[in-house]
N, C-alpha and C. Protein backbone atom coordinates (compact mmCIF):
# COMPACT_ATOMS: atom_id res chain seq x y z
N UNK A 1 7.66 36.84 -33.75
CA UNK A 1 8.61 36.18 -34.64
C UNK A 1 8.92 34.78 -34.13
N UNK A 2 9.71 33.77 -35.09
CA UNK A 2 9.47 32.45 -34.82
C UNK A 2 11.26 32.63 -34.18
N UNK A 3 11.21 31.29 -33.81
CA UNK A 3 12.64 31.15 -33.21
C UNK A 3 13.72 31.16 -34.49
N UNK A 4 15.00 31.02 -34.06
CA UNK A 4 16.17 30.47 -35.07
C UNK A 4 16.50 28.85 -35.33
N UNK A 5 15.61 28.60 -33.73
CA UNK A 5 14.96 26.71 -34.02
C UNK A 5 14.25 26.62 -35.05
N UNK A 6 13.16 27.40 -34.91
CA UNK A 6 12.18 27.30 -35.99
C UNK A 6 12.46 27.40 -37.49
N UNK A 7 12.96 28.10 -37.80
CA UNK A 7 13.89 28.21 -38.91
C UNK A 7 14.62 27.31 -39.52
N UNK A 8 15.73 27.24 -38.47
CA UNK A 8 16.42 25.95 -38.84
C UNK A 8 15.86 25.10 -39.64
N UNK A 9 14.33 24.14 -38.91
CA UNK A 9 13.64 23.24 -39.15
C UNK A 9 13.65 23.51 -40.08
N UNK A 10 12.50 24.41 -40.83
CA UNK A 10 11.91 24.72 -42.01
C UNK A 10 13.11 24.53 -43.19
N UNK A 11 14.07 25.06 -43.30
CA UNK A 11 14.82 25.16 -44.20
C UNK A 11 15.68 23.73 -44.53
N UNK A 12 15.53 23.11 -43.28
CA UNK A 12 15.72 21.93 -43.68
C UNK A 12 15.30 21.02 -44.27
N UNK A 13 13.91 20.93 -44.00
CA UNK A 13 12.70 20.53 -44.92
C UNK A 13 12.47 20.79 -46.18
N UNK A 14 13.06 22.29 -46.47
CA UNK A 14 13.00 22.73 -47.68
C UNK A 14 14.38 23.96 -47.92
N UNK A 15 15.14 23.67 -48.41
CA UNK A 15 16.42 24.68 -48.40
C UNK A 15 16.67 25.68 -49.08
N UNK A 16 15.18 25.59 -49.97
CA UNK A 16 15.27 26.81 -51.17
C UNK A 16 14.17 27.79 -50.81
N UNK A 17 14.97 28.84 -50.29
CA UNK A 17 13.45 29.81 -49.97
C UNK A 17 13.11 30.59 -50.69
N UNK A 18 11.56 30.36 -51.21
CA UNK A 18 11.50 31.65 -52.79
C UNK A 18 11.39 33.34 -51.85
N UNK A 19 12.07 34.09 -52.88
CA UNK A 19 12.54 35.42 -52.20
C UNK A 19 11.21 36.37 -53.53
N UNK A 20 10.17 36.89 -52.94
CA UNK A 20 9.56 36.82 -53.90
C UNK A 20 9.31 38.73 -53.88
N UNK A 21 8.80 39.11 -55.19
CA UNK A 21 8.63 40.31 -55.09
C UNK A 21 6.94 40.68 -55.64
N UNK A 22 6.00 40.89 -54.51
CA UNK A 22 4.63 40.53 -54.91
C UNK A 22 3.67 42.45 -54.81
N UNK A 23 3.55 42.57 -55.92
CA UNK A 23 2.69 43.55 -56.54
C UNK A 23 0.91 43.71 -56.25
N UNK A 24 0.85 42.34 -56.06
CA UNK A 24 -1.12 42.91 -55.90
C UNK A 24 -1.30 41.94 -54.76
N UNK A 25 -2.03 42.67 -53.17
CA UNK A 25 -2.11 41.88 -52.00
C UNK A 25 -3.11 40.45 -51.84
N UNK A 26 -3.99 40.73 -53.12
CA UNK A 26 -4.67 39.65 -53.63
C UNK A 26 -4.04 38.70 -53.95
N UNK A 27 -2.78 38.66 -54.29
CA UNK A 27 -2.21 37.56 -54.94
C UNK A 27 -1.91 36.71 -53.37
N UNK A 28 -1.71 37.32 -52.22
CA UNK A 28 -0.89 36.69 -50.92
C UNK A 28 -1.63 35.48 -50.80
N UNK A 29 -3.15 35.50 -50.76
CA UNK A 29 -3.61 33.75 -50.05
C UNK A 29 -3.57 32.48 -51.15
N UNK A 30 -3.55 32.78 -52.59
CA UNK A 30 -3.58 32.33 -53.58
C UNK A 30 -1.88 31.53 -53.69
N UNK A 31 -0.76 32.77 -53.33
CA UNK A 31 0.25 32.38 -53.62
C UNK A 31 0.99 31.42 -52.48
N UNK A 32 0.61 31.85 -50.92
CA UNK A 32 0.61 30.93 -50.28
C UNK A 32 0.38 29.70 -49.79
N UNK A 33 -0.64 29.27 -51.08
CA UNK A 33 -1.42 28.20 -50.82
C UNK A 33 -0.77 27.16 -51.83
N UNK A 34 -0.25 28.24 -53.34
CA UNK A 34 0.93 27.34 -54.33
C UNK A 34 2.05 27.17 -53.60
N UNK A 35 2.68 27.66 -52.70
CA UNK A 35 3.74 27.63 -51.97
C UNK A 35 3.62 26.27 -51.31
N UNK A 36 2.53 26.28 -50.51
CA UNK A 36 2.50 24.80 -49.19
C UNK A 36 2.22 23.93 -49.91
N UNK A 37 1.71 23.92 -51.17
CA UNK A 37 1.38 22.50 -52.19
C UNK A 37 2.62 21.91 -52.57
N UNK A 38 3.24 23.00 -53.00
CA UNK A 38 4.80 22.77 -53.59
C UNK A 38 5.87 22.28 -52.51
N UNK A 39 5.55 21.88 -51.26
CA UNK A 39 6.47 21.46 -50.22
C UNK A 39 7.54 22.72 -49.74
N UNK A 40 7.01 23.91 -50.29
CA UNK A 40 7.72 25.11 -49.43
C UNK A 40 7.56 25.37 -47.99
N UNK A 41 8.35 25.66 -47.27
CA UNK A 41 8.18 25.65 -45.66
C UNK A 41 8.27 27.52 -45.00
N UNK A 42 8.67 28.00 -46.59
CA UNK A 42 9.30 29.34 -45.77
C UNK A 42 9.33 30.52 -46.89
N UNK A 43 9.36 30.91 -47.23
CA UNK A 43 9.01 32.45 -47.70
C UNK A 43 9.54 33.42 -47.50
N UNK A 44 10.69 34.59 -48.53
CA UNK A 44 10.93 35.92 -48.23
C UNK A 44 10.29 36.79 -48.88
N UNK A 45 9.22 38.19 -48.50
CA UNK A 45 8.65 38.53 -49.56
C UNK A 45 9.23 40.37 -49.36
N UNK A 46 9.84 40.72 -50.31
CA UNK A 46 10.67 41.89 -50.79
C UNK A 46 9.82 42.90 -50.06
N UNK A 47 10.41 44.39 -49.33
CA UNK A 47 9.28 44.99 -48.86
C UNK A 47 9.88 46.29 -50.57
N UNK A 48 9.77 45.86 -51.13
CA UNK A 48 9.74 46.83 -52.78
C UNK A 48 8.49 47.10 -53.42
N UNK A 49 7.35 47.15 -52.87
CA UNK A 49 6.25 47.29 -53.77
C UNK A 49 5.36 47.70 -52.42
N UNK A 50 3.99 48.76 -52.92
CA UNK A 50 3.24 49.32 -51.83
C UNK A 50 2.59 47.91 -51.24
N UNK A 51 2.32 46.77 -51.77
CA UNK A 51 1.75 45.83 -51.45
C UNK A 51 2.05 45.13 -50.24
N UNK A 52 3.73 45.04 -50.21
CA UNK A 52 4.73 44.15 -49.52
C UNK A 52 4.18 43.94 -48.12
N UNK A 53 3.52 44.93 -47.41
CA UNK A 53 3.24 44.45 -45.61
C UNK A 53 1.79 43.87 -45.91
N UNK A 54 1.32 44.36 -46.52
CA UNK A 54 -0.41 43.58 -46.67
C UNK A 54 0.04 42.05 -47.19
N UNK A 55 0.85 41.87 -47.93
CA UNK A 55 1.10 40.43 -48.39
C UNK A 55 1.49 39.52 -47.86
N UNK A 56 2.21 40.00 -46.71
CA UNK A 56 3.01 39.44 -45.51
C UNK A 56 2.04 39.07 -44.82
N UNK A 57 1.05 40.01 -44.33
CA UNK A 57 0.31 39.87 -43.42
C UNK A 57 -0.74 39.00 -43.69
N UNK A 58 -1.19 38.92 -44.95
CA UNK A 58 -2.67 37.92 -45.42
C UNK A 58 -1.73 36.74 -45.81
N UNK A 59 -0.51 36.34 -45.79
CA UNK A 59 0.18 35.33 -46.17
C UNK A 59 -0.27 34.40 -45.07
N UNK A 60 0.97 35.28 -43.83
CA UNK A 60 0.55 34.56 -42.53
C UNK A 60 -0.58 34.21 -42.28
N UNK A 61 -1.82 34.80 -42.51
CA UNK A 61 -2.95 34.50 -41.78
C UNK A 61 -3.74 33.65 -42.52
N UNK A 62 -3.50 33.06 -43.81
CA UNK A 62 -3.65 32.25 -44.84
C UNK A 62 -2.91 30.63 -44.53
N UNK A 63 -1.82 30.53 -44.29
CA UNK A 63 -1.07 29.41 -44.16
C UNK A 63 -0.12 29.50 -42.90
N UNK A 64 -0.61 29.39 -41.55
CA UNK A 64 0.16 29.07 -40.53
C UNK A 64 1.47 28.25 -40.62
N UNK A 65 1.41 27.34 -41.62
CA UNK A 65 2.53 26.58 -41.43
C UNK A 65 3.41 27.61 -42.44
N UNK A 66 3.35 28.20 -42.88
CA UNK A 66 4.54 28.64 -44.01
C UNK A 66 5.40 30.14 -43.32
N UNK A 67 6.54 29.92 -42.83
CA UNK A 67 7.48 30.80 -42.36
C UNK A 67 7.14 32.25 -43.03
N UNK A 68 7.18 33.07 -42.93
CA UNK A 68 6.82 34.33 -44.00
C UNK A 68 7.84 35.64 -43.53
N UNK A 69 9.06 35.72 -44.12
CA UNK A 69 10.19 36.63 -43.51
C UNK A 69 9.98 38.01 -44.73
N UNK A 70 10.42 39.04 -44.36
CA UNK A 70 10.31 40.39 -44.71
C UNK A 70 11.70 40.45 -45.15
N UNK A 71 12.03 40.69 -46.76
CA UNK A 71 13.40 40.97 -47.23
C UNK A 71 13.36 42.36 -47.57
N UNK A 72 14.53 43.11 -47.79
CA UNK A 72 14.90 44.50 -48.19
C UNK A 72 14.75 45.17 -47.30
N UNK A 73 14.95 44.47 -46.18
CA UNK A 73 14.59 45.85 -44.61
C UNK A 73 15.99 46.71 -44.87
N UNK A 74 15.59 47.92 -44.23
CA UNK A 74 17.05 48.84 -45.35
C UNK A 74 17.08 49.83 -43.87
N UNK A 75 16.12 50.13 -43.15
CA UNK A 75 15.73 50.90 -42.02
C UNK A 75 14.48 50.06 -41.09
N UNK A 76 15.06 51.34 -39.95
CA UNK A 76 14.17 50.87 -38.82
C UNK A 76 12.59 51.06 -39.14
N UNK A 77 12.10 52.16 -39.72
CA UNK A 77 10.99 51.89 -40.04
C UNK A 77 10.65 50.51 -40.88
N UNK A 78 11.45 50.31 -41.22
CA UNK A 78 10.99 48.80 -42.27
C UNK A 78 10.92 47.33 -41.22
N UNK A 79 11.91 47.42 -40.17
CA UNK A 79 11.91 46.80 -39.23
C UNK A 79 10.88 46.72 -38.08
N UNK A 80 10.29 47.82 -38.29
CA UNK A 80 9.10 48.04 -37.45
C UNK A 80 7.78 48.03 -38.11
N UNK A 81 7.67 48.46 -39.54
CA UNK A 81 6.41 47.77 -39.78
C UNK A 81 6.67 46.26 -40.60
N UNK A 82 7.57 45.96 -40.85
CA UNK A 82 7.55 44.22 -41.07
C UNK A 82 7.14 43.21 -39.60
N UNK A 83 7.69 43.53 -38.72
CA UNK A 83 7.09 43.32 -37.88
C UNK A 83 5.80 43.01 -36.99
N UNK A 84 5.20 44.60 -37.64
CA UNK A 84 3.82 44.95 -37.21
C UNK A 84 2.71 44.20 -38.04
N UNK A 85 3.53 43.79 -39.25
CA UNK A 85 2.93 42.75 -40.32
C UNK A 85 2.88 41.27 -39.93
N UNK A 86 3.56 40.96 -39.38
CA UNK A 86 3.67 39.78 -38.32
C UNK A 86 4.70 38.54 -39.38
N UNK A 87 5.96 39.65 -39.57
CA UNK A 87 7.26 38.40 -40.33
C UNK A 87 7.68 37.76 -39.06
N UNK A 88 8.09 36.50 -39.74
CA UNK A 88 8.59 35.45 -38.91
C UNK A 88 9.98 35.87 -38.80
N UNK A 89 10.95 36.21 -39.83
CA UNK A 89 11.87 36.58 -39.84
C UNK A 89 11.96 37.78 -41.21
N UNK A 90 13.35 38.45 -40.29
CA UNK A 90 13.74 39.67 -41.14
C UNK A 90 15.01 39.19 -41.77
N UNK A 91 15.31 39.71 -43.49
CA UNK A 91 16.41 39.50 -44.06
C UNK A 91 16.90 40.90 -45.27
N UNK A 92 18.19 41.93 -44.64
CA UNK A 92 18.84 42.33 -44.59
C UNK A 92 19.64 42.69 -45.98
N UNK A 93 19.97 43.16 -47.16
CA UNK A 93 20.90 43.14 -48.24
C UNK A 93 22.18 43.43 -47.77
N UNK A 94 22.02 44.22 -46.71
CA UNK A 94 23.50 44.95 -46.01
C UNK A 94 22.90 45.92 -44.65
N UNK A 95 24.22 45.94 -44.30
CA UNK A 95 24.00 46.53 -42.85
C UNK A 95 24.59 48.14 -42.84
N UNK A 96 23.81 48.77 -42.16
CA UNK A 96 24.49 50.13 -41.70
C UNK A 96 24.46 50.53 -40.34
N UNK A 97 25.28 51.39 -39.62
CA UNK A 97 25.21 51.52 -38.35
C UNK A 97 23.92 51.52 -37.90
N UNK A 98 23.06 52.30 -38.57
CA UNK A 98 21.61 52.94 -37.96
C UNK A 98 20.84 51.59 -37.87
N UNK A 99 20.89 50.56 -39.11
CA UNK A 99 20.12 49.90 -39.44
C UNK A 99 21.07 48.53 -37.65
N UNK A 100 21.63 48.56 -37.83
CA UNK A 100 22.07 47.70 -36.82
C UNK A 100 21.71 47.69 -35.67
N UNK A 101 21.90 49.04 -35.32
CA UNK A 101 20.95 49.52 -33.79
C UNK A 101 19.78 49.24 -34.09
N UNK A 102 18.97 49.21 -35.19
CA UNK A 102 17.43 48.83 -35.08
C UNK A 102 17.14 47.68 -34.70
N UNK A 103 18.33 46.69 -35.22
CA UNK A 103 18.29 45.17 -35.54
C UNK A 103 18.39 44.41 -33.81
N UNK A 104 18.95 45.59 -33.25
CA UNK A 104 19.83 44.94 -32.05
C UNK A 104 18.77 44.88 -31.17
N UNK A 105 17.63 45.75 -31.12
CA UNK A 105 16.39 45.81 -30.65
C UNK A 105 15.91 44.97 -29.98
N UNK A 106 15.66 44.02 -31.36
CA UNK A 106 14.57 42.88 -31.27
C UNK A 106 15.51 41.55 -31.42
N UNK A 107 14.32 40.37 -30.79
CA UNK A 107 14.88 39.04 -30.46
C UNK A 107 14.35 38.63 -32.08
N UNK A 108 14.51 37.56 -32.45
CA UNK A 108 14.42 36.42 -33.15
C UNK A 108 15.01 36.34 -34.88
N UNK A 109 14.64 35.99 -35.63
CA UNK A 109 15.60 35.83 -36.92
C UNK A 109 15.58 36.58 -37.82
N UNK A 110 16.80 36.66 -37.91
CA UNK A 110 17.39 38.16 -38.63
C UNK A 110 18.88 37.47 -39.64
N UNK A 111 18.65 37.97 -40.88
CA UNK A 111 19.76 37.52 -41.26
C UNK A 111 20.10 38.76 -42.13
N UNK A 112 21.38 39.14 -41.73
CA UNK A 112 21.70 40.46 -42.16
C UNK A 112 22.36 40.37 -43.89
N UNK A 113 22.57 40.98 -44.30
CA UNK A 113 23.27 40.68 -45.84
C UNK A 113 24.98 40.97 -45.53
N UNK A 114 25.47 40.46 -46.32
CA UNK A 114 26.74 40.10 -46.16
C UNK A 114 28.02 40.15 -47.44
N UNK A 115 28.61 40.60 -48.06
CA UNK A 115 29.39 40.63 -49.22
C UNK A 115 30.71 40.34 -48.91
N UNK A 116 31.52 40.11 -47.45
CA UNK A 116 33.09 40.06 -47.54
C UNK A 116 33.35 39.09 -46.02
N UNK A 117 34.57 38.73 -46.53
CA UNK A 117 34.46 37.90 -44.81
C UNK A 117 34.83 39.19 -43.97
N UNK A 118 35.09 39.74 -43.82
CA UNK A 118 35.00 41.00 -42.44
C UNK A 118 33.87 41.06 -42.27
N UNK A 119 32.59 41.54 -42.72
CA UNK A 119 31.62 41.75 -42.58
C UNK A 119 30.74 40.43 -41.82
N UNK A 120 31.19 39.46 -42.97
CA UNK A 120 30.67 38.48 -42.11
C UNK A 120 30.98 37.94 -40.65
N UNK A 121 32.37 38.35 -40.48
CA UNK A 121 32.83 37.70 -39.23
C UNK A 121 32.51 39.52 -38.17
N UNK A 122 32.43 40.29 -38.68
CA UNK A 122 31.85 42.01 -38.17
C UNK A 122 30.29 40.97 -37.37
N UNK A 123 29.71 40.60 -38.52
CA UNK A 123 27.82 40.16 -37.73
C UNK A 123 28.06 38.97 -36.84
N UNK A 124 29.42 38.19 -37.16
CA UNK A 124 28.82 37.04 -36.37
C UNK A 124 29.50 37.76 -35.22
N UNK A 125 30.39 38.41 -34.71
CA UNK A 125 30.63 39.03 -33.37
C UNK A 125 29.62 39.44 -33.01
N UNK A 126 28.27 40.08 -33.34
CA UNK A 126 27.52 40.80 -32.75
C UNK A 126 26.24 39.95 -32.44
N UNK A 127 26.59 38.61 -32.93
CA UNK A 127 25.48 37.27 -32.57
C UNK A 127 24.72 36.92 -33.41
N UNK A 128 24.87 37.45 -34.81
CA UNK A 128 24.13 37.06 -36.28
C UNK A 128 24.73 35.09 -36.44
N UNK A 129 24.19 34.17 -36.48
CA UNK A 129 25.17 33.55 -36.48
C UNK A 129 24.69 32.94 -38.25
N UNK A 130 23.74 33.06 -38.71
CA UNK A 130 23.25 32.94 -40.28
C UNK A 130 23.14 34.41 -40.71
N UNK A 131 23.71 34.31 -41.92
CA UNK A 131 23.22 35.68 -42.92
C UNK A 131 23.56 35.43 -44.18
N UNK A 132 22.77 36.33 -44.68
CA UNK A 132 22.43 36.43 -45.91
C UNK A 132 23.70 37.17 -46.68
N UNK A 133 24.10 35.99 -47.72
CA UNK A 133 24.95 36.23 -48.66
C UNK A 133 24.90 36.80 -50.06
N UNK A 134 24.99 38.64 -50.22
CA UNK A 134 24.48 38.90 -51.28
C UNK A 134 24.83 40.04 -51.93
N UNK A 135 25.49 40.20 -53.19
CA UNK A 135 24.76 39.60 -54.04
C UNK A 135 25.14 38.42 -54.24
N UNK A 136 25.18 37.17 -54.19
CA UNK A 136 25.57 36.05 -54.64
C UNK A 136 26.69 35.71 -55.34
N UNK A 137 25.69 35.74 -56.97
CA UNK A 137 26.51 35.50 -57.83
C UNK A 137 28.03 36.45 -58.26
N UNK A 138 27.20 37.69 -58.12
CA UNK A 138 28.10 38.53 -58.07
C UNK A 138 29.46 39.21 -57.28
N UNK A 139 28.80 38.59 -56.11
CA UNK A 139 30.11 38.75 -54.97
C UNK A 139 31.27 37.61 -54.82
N UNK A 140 30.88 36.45 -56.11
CA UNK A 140 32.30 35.33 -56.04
C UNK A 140 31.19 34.53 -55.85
N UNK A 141 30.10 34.18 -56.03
CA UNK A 141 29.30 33.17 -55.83
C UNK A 141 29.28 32.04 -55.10
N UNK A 142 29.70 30.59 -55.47
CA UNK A 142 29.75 29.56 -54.49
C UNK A 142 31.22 29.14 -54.22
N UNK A 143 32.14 29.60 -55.03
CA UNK A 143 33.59 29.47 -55.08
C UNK A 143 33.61 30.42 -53.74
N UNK A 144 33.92 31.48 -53.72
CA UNK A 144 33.59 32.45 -52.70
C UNK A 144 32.97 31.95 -51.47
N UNK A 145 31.60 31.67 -51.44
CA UNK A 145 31.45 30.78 -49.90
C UNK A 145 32.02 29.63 -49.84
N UNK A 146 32.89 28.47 -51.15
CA UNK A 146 33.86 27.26 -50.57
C UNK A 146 35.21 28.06 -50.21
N UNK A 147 35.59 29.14 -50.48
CA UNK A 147 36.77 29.56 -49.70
C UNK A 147 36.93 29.61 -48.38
N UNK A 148 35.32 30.15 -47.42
CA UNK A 148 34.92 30.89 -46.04
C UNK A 148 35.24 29.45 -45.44
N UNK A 149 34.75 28.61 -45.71
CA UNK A 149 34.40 27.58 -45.33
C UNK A 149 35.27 26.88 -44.01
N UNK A 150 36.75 26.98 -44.69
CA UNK A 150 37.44 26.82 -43.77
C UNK A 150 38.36 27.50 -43.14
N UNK A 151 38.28 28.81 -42.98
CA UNK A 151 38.67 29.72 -41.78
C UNK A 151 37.39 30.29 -41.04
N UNK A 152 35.93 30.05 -41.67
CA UNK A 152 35.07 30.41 -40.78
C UNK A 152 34.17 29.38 -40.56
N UNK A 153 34.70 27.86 -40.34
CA UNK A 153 33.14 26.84 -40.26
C UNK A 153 32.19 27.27 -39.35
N UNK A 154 32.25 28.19 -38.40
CA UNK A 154 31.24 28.15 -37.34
C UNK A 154 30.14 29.66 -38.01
N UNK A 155 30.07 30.19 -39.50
CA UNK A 155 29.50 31.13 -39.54
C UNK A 155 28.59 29.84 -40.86
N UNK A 156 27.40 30.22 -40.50
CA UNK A 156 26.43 29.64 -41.71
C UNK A 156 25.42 31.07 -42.91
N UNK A 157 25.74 30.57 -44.39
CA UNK A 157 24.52 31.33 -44.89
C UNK A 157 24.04 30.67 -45.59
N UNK A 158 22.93 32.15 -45.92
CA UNK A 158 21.59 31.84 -47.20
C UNK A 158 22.40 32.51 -48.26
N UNK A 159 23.01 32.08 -49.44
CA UNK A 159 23.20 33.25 -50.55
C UNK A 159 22.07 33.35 -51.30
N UNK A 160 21.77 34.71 -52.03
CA UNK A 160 20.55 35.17 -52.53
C UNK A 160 21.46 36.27 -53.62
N UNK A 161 20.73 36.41 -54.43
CA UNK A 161 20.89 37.06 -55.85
C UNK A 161 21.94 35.78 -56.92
N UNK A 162 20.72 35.92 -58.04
CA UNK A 162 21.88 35.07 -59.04
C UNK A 162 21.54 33.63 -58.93
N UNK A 163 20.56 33.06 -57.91
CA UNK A 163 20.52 31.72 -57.80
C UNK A 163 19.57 31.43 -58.62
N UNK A 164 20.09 29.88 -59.66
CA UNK A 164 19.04 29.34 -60.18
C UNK A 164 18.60 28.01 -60.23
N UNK A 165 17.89 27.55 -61.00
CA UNK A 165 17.76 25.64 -60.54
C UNK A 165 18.97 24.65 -61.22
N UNK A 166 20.10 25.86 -62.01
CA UNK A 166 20.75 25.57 -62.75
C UNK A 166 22.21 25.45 -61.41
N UNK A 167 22.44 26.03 -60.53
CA UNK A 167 23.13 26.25 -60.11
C UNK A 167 23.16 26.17 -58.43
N UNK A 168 21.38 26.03 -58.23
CA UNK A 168 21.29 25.74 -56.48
C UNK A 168 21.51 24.97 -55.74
N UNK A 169 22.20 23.67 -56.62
CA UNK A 169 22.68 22.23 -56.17
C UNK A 169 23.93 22.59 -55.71
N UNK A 170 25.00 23.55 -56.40
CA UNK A 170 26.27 23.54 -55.79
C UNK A 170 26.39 24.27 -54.82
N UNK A 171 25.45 25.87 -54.89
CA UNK A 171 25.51 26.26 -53.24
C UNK A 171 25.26 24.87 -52.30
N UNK A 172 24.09 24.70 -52.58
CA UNK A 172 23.90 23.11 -51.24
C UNK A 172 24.07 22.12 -50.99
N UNK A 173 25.42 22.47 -51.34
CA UNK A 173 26.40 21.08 -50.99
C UNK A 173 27.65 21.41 -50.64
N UNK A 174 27.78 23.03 -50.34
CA UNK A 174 28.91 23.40 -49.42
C UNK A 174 28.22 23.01 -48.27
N UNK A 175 29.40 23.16 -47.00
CA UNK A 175 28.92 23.14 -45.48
C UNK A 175 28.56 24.12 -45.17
N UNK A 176 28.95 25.29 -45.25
CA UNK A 176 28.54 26.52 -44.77
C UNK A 176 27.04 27.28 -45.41
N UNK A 177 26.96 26.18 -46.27
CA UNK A 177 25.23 26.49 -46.74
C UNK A 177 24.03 26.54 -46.52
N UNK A 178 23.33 26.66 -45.40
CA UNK A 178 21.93 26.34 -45.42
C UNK A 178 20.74 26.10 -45.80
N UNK A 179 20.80 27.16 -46.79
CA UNK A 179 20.02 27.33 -47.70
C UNK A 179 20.37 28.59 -48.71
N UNK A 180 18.91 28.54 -49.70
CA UNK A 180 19.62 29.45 -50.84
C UNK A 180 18.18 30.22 -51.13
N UNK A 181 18.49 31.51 -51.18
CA UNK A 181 17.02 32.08 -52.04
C UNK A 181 17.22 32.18 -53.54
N UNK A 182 15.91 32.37 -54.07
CA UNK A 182 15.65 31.72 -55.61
C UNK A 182 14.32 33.01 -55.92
N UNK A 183 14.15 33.84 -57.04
CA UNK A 183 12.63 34.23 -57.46
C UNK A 183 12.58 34.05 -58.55
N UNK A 184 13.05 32.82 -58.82
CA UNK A 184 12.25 31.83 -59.73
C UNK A 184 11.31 30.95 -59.93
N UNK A 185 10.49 31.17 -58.65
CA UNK A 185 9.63 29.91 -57.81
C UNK A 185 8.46 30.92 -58.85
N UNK A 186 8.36 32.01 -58.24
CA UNK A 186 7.33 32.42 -58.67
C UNK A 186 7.65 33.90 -59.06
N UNK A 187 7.32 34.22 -60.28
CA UNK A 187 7.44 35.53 -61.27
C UNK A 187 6.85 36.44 -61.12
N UNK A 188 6.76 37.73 -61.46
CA UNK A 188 5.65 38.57 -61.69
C UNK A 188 4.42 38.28 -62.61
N UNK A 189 4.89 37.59 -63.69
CA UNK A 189 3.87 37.36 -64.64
C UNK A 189 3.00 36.18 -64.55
N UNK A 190 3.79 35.16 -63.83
CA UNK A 190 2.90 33.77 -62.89
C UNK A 190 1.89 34.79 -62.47
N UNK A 191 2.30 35.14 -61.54
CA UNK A 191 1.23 36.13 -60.18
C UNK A 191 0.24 36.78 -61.18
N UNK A 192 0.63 37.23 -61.95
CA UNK A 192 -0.14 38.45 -63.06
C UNK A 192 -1.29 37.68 -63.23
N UNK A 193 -0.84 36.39 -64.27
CA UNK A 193 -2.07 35.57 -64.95
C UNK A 193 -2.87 34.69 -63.78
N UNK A 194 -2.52 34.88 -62.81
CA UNK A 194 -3.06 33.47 -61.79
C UNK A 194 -2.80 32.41 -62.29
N UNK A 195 -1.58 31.60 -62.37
CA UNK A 195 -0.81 30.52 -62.69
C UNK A 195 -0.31 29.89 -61.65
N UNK A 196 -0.92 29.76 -60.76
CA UNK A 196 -0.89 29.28 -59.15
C UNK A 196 -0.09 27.71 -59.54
N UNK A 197 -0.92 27.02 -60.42
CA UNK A 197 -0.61 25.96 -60.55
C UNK A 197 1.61 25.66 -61.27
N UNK A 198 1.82 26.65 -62.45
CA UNK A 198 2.75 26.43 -62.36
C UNK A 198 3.68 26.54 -61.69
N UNK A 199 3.39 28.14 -60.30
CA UNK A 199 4.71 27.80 -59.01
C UNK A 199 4.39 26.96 -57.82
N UNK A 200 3.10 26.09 -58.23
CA UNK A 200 3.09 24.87 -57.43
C UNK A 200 4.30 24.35 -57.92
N UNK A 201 4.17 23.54 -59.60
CA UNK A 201 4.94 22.54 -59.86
C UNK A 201 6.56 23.20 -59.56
N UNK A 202 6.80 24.50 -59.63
CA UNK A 202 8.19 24.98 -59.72
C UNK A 202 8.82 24.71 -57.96
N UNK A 203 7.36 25.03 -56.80
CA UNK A 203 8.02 24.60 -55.83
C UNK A 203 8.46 23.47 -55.63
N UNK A 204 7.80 22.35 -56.31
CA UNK A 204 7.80 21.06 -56.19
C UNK A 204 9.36 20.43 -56.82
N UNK A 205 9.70 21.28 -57.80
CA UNK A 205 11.19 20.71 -58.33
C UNK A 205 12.24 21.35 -57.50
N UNK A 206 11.76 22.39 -56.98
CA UNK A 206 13.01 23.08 -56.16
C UNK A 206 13.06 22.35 -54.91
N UNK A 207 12.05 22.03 -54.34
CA UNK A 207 12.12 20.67 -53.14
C UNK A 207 13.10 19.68 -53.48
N UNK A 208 13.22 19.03 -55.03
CA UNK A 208 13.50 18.22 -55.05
C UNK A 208 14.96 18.30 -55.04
N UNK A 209 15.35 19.94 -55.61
CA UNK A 209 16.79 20.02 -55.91
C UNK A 209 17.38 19.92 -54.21
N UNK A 210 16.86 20.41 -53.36
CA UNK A 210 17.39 20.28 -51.76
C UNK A 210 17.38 18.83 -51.55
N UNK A 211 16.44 17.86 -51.58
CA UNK A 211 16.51 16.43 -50.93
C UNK A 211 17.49 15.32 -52.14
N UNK A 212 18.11 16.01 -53.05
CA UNK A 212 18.81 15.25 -54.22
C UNK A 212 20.46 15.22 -53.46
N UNK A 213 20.79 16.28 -52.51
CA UNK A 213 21.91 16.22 -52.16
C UNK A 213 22.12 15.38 -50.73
C-alpha cells in the first residue's frame, strides 16, 4: 500500500476520485487508461461485483501511476483480499468492532466511513485522521461537513454518496474537504459499450471542477 503522503499528493492533483463499480475484468486496462488521459490520479473501485479484485489488480498493473483503493470493505476477509489484489488504499462505508480490529492490523490508507461527529471524532482517536463521509448527501451533505469544521478543524474528509458535477464545487471549498468521490466519471453502460473516450472527457471536466477553486 502507498503512503497517506502519497495520497495526499494525488488528490491534490486531482480531488475528485471516481468511486467506480466495475462488472467485466476486461474493462480494468481499458478503463484505467480513460482514467490517466482524463488527469485522474486515483481510483476507488467497489468490491460489489465478482469482478472487483481482478479489476483492482489488472488496474494496478496497467497504470502505475494511478492510485487504485478498494471501496465497500465491510470485513476482514475483504481487507485481506483487497490487499492481496494490491489496493493502494482501503475505503470503509462504516465501521464495526470486528471490522476495526481488522483495520488496526495493517499500516497505510484507510479511510473508514463516517455519518456523525462522534464517530468521526470515535476514528480520529484511533489515528484515522481522513475518512470517508457517507452517505453524503444524505447524512446533511456539505452544510453538515461546514458545521464540523469548526469544532473539529484537525479531522479531514472524502464525502461520497450523492456527489455530482452539479454540486462537487461546494464540498471543495470547505476546509475540512479533501476531496470528494463521484460514479459519474464512469457508468455501467460507458463500460458496457466501450466508451472509453467519453469518461476520458468526463475525467477531464471533473479535473477541472477541483483546479476552478
Amino acid at each position: 500500500m502507498k503512503t497517506m503522503t502519497a495520497f495526499r499528493a494525488a488528490i491534490e492533483a486531482a480531488p475528485i476520485v471516481p468511486v467506480l463499480t466495475v462488472y467485466d475484468a476486461d474493462h480494468a486496462e481499458p478503463l484505467a487508461e480513460a482514467l490517466i488521459k482524463g488527469g485522474m490520479t486515483s481510483v476507488e473501485i467497489t468490491l460489489r461485483t465478482p469482478a472487483a479484485l481482478d479489476v483492482i489488480r489488472r488496474m494496478g498493473e496497467a497504470e502505475k501511476d494511478l492510485l487504485i483503493g478498494a471501496g465497500t470493505i465491510i470485513s476482514e476477509g475483504d481487507v485481506d483480499a483487497a490487499l492481496k489484489a494490491g489496493s493502494d488504499f482501503l475505503v470503509t462505508p462504516g465501521t464495526s468492532p470486528l471490522l476495526l480490529d481488522a483495520l488496526a492490523s495493517h499500516d497505510g490508507i484507510i479511510l473508514p466511513g463516517v455519518a456523525s461527529a462522534s464517530e468521526a471524532m470515535a476514528r480520529f482517536d484511533e489515528g484515522y485522521g481522513v475518512l470517508k463521509f457517507f452517505p453524503a448527501e444524505a447524512a446533511g451533505g456539505a452544510k453538515f461537513l461546514k458545521s464540523l469544521a469548526g469544532p473539529l478543524p484537525h479531522i479531514d474528509f472524502m464525502p461520497t454518496g450523492g456527489i455530482t458535477p452539479q454540486n462537487a464545487g461546494e464540498y471543495l471549498s470547505l476546509p475540512n474537504v479533501i476531496a470528494v468521490g463521484g460514479s459519474w466519471i464512469a457508468t455501467k453502460d460507458e463500460m458496457a459499450r466501450g466508451d472509453w473516450a467519453a469518461i476520458t472527457e468526463k475525467a477531464r471536466e471533473a479535473v477541472k471542477i477541483g483546479r476552478s477553486l
